[in-house]
N, C-alpha and C. Protein backbone atom coordinates (compact mmCIF):
# COMPACT_ATOMS: atom_id res chain seq x y z
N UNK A 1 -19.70 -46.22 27.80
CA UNK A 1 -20.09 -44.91 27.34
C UNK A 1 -19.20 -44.51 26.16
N UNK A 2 -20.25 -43.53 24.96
CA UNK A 2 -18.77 -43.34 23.89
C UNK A 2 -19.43 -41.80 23.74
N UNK A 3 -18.18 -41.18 23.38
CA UNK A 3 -18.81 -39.83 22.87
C UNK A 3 -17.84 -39.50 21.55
N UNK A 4 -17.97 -38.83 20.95
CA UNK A 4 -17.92 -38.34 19.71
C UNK A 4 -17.87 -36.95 19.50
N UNK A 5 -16.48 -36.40 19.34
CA UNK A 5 -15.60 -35.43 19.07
C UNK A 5 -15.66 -35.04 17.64
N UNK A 6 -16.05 -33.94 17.10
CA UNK A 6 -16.20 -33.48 15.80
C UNK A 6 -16.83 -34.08 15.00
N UNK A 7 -18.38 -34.64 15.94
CA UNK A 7 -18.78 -35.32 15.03
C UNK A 7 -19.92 -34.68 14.13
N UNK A 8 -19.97 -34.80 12.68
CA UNK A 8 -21.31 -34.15 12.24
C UNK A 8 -21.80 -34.87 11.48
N UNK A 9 -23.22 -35.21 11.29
CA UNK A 9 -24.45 -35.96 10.46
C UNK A 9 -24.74 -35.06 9.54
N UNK A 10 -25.14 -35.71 8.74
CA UNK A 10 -25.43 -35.47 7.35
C UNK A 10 -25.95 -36.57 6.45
N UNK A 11 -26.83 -35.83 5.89
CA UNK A 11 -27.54 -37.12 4.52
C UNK A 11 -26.94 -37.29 4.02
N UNK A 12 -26.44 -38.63 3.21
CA UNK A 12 -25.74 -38.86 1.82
C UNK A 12 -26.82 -40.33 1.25
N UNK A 13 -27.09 -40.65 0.33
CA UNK A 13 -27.59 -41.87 -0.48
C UNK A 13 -28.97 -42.49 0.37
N UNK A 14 -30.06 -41.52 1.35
CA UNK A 14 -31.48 -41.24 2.06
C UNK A 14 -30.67 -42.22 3.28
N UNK A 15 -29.43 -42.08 3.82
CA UNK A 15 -29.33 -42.16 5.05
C UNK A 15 -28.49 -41.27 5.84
N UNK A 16 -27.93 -40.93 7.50
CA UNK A 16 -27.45 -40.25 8.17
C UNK A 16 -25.98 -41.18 8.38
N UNK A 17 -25.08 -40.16 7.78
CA UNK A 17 -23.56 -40.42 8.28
C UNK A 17 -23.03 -39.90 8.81
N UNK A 18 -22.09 -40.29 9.30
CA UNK A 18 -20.75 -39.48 10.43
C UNK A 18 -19.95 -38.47 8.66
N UNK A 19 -20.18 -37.64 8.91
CA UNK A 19 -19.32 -36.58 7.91
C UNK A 19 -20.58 -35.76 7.12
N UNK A 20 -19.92 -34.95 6.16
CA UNK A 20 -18.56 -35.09 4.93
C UNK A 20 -17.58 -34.25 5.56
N UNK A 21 -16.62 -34.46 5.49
CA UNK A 21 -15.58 -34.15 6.18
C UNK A 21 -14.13 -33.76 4.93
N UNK A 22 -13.76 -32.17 5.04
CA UNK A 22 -12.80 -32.24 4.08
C UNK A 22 -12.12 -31.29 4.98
N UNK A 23 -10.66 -31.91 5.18
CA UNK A 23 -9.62 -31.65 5.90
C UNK A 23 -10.20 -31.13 6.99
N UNK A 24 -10.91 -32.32 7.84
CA UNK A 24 -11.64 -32.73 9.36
C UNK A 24 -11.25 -33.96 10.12
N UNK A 25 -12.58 -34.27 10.58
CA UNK A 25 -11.56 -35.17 11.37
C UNK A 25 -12.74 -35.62 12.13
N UNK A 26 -12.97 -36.99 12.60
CA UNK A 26 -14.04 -37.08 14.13
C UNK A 26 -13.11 -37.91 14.93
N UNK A 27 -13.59 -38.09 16.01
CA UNK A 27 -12.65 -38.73 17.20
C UNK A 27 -13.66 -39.35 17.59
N UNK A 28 -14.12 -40.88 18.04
CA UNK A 28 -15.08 -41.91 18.92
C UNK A 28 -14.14 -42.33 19.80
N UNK A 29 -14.49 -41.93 21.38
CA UNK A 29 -14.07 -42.70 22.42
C UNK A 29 -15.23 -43.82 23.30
N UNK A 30 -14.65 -44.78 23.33
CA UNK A 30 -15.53 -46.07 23.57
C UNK A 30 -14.61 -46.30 25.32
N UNK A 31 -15.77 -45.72 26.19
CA UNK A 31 -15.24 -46.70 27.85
C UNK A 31 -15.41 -47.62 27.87
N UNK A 32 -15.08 -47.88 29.05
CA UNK A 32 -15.45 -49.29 29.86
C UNK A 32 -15.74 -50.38 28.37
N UNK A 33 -14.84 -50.72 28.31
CA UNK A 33 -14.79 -51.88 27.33
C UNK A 33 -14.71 -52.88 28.10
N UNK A 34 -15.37 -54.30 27.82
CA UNK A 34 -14.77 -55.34 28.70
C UNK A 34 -13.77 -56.29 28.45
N UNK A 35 -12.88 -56.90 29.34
CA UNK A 35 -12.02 -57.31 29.19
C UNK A 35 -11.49 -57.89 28.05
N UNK A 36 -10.52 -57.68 26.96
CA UNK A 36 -9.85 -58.25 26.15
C UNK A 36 -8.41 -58.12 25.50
N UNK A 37 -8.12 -58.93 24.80
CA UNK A 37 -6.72 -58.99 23.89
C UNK A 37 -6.81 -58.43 22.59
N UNK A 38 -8.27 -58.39 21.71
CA UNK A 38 -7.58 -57.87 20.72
C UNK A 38 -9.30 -56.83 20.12
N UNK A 39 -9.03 -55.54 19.57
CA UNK A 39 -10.45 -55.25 18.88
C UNK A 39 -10.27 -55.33 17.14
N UNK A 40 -11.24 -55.46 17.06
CA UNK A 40 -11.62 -55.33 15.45
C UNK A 40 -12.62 -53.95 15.58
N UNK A 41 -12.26 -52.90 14.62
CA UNK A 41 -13.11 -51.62 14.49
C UNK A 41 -13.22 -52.08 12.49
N UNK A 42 -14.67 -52.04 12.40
CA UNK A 42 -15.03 -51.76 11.03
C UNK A 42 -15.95 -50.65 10.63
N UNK A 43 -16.42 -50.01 9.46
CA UNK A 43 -16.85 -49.22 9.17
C UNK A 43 -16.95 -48.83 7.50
N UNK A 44 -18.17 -48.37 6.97
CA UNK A 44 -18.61 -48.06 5.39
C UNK A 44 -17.89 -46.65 5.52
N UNK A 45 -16.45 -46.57 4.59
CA UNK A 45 -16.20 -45.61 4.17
C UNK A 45 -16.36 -44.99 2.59
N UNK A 46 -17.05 -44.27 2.64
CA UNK A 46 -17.48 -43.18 1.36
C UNK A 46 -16.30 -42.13 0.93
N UNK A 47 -16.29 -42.28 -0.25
CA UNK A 47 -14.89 -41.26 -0.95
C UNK A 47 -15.74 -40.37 -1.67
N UNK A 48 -16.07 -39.36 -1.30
CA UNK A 48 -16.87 -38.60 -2.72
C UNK A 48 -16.69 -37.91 -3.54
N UNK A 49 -16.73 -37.52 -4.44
CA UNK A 49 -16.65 -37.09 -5.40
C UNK A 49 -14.88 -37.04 -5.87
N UNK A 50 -13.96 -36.03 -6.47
CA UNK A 50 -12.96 -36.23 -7.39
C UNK A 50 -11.76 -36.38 -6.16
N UNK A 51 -11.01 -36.87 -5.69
CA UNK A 51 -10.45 -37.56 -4.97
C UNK A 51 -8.98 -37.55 -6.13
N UNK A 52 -7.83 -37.21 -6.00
CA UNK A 52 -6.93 -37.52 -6.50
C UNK A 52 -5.41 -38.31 -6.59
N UNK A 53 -5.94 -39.11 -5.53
CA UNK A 53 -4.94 -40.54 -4.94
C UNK A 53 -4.12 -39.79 -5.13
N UNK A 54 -2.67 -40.52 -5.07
CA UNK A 54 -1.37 -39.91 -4.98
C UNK A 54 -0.81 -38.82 -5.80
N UNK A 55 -1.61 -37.87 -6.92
CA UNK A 55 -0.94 -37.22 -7.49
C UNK A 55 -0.24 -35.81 -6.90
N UNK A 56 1.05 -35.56 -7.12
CA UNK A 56 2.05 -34.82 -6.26
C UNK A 56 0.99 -33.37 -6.56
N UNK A 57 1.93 -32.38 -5.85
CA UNK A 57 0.89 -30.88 -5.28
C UNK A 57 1.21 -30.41 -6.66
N UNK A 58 0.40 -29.80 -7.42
CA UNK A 58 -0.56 -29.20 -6.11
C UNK A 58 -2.15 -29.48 -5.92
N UNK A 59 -2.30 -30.44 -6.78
CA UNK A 59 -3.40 -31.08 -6.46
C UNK A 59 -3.36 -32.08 -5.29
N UNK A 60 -2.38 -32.72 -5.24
CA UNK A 60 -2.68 -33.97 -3.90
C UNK A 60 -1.17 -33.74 -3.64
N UNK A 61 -1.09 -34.71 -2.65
CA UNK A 61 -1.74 -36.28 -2.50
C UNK A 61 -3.05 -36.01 -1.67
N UNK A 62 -4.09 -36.80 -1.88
CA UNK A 62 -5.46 -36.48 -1.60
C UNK A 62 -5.25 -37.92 -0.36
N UNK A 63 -4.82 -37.72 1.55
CA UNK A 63 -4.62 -39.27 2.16
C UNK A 63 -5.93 -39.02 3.43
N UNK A 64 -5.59 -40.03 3.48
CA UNK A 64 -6.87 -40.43 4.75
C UNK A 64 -6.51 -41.32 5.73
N UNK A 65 -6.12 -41.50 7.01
CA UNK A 65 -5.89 -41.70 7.81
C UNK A 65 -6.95 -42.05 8.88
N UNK A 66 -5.97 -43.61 9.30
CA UNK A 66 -7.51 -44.01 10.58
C UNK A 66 -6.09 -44.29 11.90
N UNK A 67 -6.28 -43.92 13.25
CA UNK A 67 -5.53 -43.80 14.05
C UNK A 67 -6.64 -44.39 15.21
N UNK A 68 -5.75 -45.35 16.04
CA UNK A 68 -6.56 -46.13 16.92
C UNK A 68 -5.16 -45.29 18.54
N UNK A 69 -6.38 -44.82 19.28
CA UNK A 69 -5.39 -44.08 20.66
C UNK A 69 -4.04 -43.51 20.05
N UNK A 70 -3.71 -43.07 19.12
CA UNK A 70 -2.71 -41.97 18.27
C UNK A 70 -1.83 -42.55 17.80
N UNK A 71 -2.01 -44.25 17.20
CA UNK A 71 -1.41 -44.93 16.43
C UNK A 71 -2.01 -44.64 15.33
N UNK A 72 -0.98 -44.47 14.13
CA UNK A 72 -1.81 -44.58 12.84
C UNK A 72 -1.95 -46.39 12.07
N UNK A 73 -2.69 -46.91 11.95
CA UNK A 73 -3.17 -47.69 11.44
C UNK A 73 -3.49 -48.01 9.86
N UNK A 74 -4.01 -46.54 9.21
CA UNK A 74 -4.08 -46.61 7.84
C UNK A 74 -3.66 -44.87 7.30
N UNK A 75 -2.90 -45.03 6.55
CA UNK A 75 -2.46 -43.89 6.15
C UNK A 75 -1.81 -44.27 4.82
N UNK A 76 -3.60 -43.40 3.68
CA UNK A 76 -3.39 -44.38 2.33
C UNK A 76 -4.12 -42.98 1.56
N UNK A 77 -4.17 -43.34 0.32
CA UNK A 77 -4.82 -41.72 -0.63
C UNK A 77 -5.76 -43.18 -1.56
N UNK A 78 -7.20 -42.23 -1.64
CA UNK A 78 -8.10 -42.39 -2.89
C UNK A 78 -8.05 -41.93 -3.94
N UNK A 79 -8.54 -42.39 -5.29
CA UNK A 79 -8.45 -41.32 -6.31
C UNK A 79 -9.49 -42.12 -6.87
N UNK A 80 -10.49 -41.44 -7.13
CA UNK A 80 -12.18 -41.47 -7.50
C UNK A 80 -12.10 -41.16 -8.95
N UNK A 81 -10.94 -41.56 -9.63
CA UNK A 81 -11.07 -41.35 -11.22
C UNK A 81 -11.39 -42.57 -11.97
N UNK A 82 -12.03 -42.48 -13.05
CA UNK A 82 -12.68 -43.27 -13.56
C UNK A 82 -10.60 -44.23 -13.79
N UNK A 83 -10.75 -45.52 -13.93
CA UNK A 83 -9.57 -46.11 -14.81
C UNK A 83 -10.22 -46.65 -16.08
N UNK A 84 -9.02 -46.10 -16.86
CA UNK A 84 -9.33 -46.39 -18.79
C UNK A 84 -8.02 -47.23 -19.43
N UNK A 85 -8.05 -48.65 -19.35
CA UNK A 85 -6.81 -48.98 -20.31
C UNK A 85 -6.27 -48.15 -21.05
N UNK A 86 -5.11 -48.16 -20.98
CA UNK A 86 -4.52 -47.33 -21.98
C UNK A 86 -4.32 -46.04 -21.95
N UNK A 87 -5.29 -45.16 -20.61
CA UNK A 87 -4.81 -43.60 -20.29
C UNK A 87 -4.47 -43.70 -19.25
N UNK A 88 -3.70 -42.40 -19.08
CA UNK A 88 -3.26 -42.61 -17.52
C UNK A 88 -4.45 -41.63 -16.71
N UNK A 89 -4.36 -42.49 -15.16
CA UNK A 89 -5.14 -41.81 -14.64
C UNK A 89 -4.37 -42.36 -13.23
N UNK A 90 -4.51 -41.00 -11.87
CA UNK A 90 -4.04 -40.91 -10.89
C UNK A 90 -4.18 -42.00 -9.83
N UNK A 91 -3.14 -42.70 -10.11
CA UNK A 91 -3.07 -43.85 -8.68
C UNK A 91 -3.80 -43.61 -7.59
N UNK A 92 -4.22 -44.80 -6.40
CA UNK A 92 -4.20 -44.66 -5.31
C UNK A 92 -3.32 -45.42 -4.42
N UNK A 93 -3.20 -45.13 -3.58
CA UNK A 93 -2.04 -46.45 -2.30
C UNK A 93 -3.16 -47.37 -1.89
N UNK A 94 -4.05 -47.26 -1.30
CA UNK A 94 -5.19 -48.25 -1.16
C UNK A 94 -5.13 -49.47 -2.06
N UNK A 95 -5.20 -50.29 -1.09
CA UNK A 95 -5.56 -50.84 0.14
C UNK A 95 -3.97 -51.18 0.82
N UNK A 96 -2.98 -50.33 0.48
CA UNK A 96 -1.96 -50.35 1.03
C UNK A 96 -1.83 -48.81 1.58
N UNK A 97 -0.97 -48.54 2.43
CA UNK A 97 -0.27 -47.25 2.72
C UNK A 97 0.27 -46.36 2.20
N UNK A 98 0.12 -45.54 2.28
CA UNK A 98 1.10 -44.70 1.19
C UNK A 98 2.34 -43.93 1.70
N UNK A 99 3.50 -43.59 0.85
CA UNK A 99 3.87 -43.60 -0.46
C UNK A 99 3.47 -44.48 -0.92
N UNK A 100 4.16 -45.93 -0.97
CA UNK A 100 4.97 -46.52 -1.79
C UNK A 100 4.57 -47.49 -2.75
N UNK A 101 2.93 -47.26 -2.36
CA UNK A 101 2.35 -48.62 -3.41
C UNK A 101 1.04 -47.44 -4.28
N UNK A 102 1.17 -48.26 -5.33
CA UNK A 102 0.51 -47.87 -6.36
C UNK A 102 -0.35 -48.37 -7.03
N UNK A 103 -1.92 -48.13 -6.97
CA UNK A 103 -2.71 -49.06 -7.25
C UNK A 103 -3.73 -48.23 -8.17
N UNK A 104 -4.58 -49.11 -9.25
CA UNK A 104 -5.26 -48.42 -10.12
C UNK A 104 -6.28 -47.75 -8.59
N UNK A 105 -7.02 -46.62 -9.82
CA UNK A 105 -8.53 -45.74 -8.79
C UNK A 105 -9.44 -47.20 -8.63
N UNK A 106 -9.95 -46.81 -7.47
CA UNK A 106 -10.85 -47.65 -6.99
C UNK A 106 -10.06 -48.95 -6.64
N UNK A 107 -9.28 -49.20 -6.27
CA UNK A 107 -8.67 -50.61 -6.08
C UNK A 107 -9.38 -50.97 -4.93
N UNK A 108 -10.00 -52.00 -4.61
CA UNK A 108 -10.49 -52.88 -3.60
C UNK A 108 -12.07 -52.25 -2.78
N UNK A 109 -12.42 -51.18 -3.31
CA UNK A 109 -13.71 -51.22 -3.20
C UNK A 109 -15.00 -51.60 -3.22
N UNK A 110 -15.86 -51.66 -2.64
CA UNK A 110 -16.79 -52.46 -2.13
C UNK A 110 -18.47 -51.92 -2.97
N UNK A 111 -18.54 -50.54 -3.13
CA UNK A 111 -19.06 -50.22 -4.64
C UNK A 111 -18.65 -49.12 -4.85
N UNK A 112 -18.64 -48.99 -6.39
CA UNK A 112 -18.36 -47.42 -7.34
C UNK A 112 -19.28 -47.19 -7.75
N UNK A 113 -20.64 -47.80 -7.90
CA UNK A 113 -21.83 -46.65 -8.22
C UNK A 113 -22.36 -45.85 -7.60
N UNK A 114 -22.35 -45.22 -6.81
CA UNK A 114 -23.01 -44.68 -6.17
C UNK A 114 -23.07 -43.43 -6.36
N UNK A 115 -23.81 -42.68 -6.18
CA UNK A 115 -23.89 -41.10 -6.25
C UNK A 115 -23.01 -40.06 -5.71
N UNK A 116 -22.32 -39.30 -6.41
CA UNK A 116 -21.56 -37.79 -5.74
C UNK A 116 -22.32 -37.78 -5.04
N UNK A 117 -21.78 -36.47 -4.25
CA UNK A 117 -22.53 -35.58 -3.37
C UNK A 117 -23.01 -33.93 -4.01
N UNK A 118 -21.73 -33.42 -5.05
CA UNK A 118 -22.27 -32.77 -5.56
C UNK A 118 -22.37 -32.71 -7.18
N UNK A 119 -22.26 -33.79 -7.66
CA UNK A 119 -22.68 -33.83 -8.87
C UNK A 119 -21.84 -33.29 -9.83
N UNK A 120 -20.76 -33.32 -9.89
CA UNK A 120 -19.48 -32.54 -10.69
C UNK A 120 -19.08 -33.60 -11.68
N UNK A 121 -18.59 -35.07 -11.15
CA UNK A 121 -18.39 -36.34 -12.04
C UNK A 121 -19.39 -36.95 -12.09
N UNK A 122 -20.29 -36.84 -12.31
CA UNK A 122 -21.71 -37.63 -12.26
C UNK A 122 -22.27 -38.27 -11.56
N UNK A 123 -22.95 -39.53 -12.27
CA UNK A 123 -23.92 -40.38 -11.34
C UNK A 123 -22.70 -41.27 -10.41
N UNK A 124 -21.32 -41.57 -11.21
CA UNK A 124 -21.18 -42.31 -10.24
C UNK A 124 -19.55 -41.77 -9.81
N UNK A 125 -20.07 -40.90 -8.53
CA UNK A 125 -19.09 -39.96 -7.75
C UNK A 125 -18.91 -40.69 -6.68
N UNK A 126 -19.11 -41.53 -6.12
CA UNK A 126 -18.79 -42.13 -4.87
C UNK A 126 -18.33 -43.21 -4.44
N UNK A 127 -17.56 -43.69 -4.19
CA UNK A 127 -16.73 -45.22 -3.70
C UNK A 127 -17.07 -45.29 -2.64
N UNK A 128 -17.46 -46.54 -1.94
CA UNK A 128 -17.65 -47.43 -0.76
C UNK A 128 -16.50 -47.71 -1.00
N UNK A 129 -15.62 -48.16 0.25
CA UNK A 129 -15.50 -49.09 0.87
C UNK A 129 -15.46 -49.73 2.41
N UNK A 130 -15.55 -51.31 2.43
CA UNK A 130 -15.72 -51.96 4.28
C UNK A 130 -14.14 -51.77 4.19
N UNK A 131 -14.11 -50.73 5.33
CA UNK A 131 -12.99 -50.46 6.23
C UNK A 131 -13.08 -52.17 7.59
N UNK A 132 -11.77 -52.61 7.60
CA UNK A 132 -11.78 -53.50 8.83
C UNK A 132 -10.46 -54.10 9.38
N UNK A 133 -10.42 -53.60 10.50
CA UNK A 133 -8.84 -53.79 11.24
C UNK A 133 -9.02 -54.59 12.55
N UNK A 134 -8.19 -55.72 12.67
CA UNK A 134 -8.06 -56.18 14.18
C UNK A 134 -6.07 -55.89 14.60
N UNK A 135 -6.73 -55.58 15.91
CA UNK A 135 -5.11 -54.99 16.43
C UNK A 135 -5.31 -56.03 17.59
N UNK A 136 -4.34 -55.91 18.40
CA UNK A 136 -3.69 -56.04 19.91
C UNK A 136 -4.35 -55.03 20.79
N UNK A 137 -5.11 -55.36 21.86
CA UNK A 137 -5.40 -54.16 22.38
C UNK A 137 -5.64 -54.34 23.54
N UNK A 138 -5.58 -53.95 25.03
CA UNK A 138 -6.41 -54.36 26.10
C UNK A 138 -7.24 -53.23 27.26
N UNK A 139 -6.85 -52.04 26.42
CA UNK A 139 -7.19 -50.94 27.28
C UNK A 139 -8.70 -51.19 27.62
N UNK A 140 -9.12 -50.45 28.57
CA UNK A 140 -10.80 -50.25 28.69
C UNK A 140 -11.11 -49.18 28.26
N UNK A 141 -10.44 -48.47 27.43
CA UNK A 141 -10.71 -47.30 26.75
C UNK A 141 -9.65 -47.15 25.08
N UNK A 142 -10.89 -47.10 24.36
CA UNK A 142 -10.25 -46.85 23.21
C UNK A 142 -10.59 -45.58 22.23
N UNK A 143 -9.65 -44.52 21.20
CA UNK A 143 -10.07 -43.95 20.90
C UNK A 143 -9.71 -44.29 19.00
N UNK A 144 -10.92 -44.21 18.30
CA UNK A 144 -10.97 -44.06 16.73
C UNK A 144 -10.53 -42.63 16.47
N UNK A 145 -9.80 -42.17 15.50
CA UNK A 145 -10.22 -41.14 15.22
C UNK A 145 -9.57 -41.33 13.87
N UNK A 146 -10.72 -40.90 12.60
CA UNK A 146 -10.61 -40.72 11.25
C UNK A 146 -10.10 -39.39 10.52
N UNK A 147 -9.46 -38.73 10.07
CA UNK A 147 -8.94 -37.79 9.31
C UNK A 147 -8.23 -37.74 7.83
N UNK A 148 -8.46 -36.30 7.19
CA UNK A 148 -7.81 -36.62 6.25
C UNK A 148 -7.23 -35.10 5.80
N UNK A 149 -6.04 -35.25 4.97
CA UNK A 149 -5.31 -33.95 4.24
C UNK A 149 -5.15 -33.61 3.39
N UNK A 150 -6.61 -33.38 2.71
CA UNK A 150 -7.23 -33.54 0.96
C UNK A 150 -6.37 -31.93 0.49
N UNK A 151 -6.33 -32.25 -0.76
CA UNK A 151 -5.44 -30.71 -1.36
C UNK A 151 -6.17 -29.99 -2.56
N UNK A 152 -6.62 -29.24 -2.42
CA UNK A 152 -7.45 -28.83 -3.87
C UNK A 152 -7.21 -27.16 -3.83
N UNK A 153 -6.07 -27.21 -4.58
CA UNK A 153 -5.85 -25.34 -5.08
C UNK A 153 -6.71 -24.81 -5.43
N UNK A 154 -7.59 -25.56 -6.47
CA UNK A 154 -8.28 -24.81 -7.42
C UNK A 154 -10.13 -25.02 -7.54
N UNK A 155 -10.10 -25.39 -6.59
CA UNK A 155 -11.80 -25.81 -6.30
C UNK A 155 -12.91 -23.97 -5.09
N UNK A 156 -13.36 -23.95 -5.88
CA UNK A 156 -14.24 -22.77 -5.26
C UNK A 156 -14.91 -23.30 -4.39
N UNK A 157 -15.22 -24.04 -3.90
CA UNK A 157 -16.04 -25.17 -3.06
C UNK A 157 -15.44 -26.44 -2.81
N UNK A 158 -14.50 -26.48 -1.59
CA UNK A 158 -13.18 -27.44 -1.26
C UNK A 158 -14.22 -28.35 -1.26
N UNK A 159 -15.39 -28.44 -0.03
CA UNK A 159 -16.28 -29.70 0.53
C UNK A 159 -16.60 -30.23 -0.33
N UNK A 160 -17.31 -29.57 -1.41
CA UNK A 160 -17.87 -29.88 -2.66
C UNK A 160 -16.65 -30.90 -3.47
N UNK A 161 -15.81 -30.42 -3.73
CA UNK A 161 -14.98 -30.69 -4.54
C UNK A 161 -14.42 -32.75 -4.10
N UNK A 162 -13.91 -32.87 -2.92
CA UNK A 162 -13.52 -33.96 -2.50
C UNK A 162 -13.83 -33.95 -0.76
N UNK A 163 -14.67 -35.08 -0.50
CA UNK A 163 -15.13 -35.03 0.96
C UNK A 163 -15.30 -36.55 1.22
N UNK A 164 -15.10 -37.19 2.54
CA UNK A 164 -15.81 -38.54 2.79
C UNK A 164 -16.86 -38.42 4.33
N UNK A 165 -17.23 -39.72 4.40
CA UNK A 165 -18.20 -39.67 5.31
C UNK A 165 -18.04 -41.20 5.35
N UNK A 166 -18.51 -41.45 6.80
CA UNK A 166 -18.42 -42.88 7.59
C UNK A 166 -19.38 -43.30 7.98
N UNK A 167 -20.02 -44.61 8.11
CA UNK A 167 -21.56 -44.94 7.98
C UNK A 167 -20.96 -46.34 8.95
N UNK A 168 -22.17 -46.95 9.94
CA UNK A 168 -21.76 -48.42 10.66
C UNK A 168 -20.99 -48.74 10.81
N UNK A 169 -20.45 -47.93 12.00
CA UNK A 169 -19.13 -48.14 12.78
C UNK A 169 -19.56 -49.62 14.06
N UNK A 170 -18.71 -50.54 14.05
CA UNK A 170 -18.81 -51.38 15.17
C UNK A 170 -17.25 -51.78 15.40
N UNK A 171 -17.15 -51.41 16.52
CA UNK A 171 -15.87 -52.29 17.75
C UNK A 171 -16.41 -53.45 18.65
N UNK A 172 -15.47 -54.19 18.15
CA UNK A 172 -15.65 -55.52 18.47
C UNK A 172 -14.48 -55.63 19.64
N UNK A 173 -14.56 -55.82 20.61
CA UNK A 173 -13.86 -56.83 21.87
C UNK A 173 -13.98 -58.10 21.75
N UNK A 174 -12.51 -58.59 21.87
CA UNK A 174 -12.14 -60.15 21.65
C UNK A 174 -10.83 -60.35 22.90
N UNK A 175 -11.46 -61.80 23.11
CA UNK A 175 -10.67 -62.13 23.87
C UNK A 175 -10.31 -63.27 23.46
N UNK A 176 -9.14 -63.81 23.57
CA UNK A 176 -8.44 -65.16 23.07
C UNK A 176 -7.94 -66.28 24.23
């Protein structure tokens, strides 16, 4: 049995996702799992629209966080800015953790065309990427829960402004 804590649907790109979610959060608890040593949880995470990876307040750090039973697991910032040789534009920690690593926008994403949500940076406001983690695990109960602590002083419309959403979630049980 799984149920789903703060969870809300919504259209994005003519399908139904888990979000948009700006400074939210959902929680998936998965029972009766059967017996194993280790899970793999994957999932299509969407960055939408202006996202400002690590830049200090008071705009960001814009981070996102995935916590498996109240371990954190990923705790990293997006920044949905276009990169231009030669200008600067706001790091992300992705596909590392953050502080301490520094990576151009969009580093390791899976696509950047895709459509905002509300149309502020244009046609292509949205980053994919396949989220995918295998841990140690053996409980018969496990809990996901996704969040994030986006910062936007100056946006009249926070949701609007920077939001994500989660699409084909699967937990995998493995046994070795």
């Amino acid at each position: 049995m799984q149920n789903i804590t703060n969870g809300t649907i919504e259209q994005y790109n003519n399908t139904a996702v888990l979000g948009r979610y700006n400074n939210g959060y959902f929680a998936l608890t998965v029972n009766d799992l059967p017996k194993h040593d280790l899970l793999t949880v994957s999932f299509d995470l969407y960055i939408h629209d202006t996202w400002d990876g690590n830049k200090p307040a008071p705009d960001g750090p814009d981070i996102w966080q995935m916590t498996i039973d109240e371990n954190t697991f990923i705790n990293t910032t997006f920044s949905n800015q276009t990169f231009t040789p030669g200008y600067f534009t706001n790091p992300q920690s992705y596909p590392f953790n953050y502080p301490n690593n520094y990576s151009n926008p969009k580093t390791g994403a899976y696509r950047t065309d895709l459509p905002g949500v509300c149309g502020a940076i244009g046609p292509n406001g949205t980053t994919e990427y396949k989220i995918t983690k295998t841990f140690a695990h053996t409980n018969r109960t496990v809990i996901l829960k996704c969040l994030d602590k986006l910062v936007q002083t100056n946006a009249p419309d926070q949701k609007c402004d920077e939001s994500w959403s989660v699409d084909n979630i699967t937990i995998k049980a493995i046994t070795l």
